[in-house]
PDB file of N, CA and C in Angstrom:
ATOM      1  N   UNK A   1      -1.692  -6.939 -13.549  1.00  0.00           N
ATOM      2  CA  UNK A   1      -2.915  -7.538 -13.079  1.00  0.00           C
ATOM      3  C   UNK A   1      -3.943  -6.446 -12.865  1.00  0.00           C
ATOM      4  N   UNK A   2      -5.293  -6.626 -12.831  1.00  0.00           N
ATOM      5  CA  UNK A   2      -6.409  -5.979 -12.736  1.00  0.00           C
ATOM      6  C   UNK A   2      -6.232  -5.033 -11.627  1.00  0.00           C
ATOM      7  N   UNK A   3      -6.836  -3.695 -11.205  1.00  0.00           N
ATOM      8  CA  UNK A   3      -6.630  -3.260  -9.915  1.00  0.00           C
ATOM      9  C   UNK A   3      -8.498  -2.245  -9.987  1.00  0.00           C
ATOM     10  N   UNK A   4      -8.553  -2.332  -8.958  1.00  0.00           N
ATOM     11  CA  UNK A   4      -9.942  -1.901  -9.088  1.00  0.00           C
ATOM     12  C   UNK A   4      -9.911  -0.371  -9.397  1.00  0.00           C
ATOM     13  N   UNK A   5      -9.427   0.113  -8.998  1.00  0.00           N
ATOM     14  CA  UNK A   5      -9.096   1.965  -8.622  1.00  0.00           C
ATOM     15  C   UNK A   5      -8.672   2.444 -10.227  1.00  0.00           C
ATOM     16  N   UNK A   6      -7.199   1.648 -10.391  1.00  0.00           N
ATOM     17  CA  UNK A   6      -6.027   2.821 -11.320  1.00  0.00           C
ATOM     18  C   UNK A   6      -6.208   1.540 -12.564  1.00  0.00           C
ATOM     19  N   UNK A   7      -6.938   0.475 -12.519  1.00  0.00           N
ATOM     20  CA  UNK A   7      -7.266   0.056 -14.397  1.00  0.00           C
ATOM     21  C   UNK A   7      -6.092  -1.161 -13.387  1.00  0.00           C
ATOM     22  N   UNK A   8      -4.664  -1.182 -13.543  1.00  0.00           N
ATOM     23  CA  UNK A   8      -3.618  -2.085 -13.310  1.00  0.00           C
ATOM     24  C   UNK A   8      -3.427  -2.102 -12.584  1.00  0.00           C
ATOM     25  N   UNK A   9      -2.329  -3.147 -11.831  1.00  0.00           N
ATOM     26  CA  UNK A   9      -1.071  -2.970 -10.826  1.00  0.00           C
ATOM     27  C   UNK A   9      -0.142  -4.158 -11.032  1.00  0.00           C
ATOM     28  N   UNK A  10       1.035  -3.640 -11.187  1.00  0.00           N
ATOM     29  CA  UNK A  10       2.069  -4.053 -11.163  1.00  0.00           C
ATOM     30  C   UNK A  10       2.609  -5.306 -10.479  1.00  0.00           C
ATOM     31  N   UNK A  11       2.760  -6.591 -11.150  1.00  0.00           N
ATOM     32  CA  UNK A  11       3.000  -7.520 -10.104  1.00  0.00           C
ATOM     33  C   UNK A  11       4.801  -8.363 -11.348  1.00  0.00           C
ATOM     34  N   UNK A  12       5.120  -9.021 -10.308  1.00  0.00           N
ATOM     35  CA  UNK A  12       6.364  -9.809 -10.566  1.00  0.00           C
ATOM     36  C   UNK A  12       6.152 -11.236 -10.309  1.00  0.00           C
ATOM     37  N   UNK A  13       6.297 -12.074 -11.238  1.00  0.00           N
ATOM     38  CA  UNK A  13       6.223 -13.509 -11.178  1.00  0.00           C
ATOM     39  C   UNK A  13       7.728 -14.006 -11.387  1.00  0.00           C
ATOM     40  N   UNK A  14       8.691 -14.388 -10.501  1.00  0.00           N
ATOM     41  CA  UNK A  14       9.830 -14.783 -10.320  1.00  0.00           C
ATOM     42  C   UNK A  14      10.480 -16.159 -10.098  1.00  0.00           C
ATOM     43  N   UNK A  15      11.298 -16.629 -10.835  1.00  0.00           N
ATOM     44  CA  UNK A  15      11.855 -17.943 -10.866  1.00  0.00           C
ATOM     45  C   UNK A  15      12.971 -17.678 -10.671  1.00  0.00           C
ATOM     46  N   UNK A  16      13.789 -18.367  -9.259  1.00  0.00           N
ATOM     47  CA  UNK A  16      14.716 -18.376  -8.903  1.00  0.00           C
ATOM     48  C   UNK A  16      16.085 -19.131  -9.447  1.00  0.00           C
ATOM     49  N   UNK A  17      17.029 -19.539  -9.300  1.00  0.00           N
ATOM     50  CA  UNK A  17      17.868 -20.238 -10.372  1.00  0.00           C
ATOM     51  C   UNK A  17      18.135 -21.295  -8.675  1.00  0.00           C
ATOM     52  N   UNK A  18      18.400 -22.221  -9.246  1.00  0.00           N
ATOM     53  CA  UNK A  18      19.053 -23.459  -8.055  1.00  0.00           C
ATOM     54  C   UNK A  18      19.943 -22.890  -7.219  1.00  0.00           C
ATOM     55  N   UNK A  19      19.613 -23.096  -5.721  1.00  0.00           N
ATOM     56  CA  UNK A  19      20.427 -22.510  -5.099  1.00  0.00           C
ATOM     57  C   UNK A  19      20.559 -21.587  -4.779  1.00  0.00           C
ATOM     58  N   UNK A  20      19.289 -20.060  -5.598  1.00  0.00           N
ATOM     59  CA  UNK A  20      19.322 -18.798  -4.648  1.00  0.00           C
ATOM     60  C   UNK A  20      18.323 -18.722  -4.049  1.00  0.00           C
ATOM     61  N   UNK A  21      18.892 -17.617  -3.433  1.00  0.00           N
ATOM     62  CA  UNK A  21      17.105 -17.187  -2.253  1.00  0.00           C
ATOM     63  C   UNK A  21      17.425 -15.927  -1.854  1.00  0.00           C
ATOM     64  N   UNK A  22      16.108 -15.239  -1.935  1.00  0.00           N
ATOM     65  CA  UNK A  22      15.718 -14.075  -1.674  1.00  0.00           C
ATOM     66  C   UNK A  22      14.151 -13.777  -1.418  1.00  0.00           C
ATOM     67  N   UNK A  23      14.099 -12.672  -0.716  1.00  0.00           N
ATOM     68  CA  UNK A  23      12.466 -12.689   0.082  1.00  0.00           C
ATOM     69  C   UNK A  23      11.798 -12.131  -0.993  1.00  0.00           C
ATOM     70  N   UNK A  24      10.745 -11.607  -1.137  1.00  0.00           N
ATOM     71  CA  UNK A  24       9.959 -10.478  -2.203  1.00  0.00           C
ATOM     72  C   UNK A  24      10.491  -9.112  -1.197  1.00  0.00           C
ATOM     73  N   UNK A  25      10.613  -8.879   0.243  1.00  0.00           N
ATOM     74  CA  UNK A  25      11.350  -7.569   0.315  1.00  0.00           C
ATOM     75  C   UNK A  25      12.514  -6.995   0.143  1.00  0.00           C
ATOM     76  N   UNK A  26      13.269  -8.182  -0.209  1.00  0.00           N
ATOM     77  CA  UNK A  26      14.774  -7.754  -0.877  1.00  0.00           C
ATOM     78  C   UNK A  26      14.545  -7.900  -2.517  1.00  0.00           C
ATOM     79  N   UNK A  27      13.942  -8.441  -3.279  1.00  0.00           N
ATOM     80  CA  UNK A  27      13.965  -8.123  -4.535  1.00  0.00           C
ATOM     81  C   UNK A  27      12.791  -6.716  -4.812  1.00  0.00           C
ATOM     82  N   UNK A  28      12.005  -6.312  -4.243  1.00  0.00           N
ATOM     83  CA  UNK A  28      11.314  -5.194  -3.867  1.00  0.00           C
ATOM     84  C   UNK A  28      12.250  -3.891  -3.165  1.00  0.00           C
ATOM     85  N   UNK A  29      13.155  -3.997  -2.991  1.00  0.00           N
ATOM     86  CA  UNK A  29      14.330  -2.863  -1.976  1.00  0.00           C
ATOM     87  C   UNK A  29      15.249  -2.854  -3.200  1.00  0.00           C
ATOM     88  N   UNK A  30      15.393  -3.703  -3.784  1.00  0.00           N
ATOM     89  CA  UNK A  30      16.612  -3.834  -5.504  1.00  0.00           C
ATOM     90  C   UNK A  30      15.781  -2.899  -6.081  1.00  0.00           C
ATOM     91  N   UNK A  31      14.756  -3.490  -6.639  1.00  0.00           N
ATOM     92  CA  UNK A  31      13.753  -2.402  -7.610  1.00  0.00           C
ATOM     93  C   UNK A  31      13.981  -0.993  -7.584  1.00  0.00           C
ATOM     94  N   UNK A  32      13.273  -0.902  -5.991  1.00  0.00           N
ATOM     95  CA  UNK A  32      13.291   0.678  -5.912  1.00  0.00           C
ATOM     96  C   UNK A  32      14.201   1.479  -6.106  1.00  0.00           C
ATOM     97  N   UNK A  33      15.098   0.505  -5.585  1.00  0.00           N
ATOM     98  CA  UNK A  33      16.928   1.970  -5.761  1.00  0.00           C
ATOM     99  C   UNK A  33      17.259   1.838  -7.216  1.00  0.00           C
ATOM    100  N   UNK A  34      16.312   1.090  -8.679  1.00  0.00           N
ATOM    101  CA  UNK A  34      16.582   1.425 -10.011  1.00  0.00           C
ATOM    102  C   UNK A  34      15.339   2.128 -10.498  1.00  0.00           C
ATOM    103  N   UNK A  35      13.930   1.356 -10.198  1.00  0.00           N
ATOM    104  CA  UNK A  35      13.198   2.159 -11.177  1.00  0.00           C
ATOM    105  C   UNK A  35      12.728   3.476 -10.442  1.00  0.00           C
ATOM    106  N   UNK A  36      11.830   4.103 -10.967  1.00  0.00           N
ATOM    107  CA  UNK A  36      10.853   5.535 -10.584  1.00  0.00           C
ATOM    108  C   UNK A  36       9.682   4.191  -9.693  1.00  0.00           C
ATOM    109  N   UNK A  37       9.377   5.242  -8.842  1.00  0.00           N
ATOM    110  CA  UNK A  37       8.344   4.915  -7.778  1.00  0.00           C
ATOM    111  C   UNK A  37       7.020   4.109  -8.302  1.00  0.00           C
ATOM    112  N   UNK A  38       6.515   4.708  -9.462  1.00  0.00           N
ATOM    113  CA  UNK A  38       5.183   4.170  -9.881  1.00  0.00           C
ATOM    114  C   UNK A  38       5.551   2.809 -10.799  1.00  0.00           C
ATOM    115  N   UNK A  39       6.908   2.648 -10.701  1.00  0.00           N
ATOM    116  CA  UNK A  39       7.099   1.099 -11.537  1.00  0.00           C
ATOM    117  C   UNK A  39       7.379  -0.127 -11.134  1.00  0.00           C
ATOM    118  N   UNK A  40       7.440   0.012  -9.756  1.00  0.00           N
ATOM    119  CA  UNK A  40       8.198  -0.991  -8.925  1.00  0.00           C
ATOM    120  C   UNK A  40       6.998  -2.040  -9.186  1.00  0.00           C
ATOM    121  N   UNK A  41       7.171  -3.475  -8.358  1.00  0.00           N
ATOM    122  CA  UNK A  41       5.838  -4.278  -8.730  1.00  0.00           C
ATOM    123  C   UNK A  41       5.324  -4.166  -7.183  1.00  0.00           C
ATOM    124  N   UNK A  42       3.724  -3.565  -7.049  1.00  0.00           N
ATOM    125  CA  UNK A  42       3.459  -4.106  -4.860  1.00  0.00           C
ATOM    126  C   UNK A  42       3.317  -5.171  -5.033  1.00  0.00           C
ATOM    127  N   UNK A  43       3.149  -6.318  -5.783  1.00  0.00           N
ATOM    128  CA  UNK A  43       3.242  -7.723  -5.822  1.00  0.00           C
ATOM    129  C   UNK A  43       3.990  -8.945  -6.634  1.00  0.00           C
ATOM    130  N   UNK A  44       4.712  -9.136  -5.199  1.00  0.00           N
ATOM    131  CA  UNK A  44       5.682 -10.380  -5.916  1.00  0.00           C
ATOM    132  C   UNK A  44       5.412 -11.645  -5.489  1.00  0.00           C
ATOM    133  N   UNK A  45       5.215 -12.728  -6.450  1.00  0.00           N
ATOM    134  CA  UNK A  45       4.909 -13.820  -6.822  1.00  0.00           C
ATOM    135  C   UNK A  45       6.144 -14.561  -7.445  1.00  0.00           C
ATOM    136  N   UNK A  46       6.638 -16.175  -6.133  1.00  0.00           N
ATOM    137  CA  UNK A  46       7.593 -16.963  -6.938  1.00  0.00           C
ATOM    138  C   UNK A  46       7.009 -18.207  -7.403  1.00  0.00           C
ATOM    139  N   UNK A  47       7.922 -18.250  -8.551  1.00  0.00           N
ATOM    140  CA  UNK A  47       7.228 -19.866  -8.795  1.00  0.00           C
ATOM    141  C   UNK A  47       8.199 -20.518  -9.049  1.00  0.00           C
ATOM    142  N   UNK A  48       8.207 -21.963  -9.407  1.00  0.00           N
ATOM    143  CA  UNK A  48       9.179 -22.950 -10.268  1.00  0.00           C
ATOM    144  C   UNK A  48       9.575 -22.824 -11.547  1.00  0.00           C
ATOM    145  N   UNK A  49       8.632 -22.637 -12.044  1.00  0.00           N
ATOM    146  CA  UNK A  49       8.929 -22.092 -13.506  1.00  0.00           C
ATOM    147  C   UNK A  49       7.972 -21.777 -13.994  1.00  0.00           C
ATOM    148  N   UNK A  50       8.008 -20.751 -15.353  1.00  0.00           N
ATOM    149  CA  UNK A  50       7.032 -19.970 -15.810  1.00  0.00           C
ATOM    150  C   UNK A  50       6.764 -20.810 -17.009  1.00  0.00           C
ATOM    151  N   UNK A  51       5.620 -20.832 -17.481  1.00  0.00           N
ATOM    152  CA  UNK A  51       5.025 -21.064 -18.997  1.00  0.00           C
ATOM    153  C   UNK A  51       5.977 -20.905 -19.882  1.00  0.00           C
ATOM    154  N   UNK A  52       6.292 -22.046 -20.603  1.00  0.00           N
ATOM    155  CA  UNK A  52       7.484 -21.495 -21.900  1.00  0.00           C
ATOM    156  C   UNK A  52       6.502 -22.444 -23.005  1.00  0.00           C
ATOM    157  N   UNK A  53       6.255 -21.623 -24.289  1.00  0.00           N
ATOM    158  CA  UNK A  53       6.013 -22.565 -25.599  1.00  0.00           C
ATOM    159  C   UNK A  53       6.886 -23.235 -26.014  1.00  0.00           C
ATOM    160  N   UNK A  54       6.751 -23.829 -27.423  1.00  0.00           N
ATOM    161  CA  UNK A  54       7.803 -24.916 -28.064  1.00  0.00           C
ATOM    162  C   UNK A  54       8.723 -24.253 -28.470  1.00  0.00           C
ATOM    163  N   UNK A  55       9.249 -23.021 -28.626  1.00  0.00           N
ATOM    164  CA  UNK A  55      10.404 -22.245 -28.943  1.00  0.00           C
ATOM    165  C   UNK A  55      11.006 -22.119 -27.418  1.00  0.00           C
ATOM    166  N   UNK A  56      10.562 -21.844 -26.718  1.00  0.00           N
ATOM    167  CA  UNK A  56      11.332 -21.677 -25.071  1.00  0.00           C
ATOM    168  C   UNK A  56      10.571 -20.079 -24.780  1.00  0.00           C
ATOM    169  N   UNK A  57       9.799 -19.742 -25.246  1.00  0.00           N
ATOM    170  CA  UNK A  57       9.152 -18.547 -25.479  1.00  0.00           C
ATOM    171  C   UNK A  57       8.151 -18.074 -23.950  1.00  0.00           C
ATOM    172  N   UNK A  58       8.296 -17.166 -23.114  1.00  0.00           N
ATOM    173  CA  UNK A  58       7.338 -17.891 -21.873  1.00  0.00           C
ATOM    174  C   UNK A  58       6.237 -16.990 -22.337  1.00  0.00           C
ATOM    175  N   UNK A  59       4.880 -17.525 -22.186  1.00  0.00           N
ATOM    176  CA  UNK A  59       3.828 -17.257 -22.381  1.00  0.00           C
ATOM    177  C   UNK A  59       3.302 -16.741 -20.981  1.00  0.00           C
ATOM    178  N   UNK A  60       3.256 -15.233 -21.562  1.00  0.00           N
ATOM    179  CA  UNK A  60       2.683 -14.103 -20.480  1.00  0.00           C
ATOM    180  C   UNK A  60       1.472 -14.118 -20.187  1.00  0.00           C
ATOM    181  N   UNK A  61       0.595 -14.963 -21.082  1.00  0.00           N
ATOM    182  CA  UNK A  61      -0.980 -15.091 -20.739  1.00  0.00           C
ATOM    183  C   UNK A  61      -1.355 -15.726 -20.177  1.00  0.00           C
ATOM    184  N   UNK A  62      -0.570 -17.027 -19.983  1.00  0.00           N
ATOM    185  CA  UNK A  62      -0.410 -18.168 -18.965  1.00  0.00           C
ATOM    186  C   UNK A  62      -0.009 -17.977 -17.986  1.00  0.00           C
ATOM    187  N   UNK A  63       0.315 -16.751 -17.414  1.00  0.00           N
ATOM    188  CA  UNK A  63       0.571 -16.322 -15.755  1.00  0.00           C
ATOM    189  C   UNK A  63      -0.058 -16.442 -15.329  1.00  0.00           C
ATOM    190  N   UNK A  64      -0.531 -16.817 -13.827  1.00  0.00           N
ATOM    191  CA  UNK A  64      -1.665 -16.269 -13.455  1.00  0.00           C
ATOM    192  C   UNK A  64      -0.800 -15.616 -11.803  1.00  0.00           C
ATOM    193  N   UNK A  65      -1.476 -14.439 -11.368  1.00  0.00           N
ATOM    194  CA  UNK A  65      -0.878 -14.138 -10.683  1.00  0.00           C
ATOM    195  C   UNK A  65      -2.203 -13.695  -9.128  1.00  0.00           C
ATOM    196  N   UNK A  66      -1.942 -14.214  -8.101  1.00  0.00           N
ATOM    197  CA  UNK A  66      -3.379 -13.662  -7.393  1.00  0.00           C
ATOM    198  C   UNK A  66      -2.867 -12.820  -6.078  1.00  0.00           C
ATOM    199  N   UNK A  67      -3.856 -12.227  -6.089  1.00  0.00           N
ATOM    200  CA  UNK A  67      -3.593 -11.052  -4.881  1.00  0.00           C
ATOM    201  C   UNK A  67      -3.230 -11.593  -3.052  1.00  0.00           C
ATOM    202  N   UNK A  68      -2.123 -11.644  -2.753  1.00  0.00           N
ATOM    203  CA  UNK A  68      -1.995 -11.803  -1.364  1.00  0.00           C
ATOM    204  C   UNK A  68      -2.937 -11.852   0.008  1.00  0.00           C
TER     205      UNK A  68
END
């Protein structure tokens, strides 16, 4: 997503499977102990389900993701 400063920033749009649960600071605490520091997302976003085309394909342009 847009960031005024650095051009981007990193965000996560997440669909849970039936039956789990987790906060954005526990899937944010997972991240960090795999990627490097500047990759993690500062914004996580859940939804129901994401945009999929007629192949099952999810359409990344059809996110929309907004700032907290």
């Amino acid at each position: 997503m847009p960031h005024e400063v650095h051009g981007e920033e990193i965000a996560a749009v997440i669909t849970l499977r039936e039956g789990a649960g987790a906060t954005a600071e526990e899937i944010r605490a997972h991240i960090k102990e795999r990627v490097a520091a500047y990759k993690y997302p500062r914004i996580i976003t859940f939804t129901a389900e994401l945009p999929k085309g007629p192949t099952g394909k999810i359409l990344k342009r059809e996110i929309v993701v907004t700032r907290p």
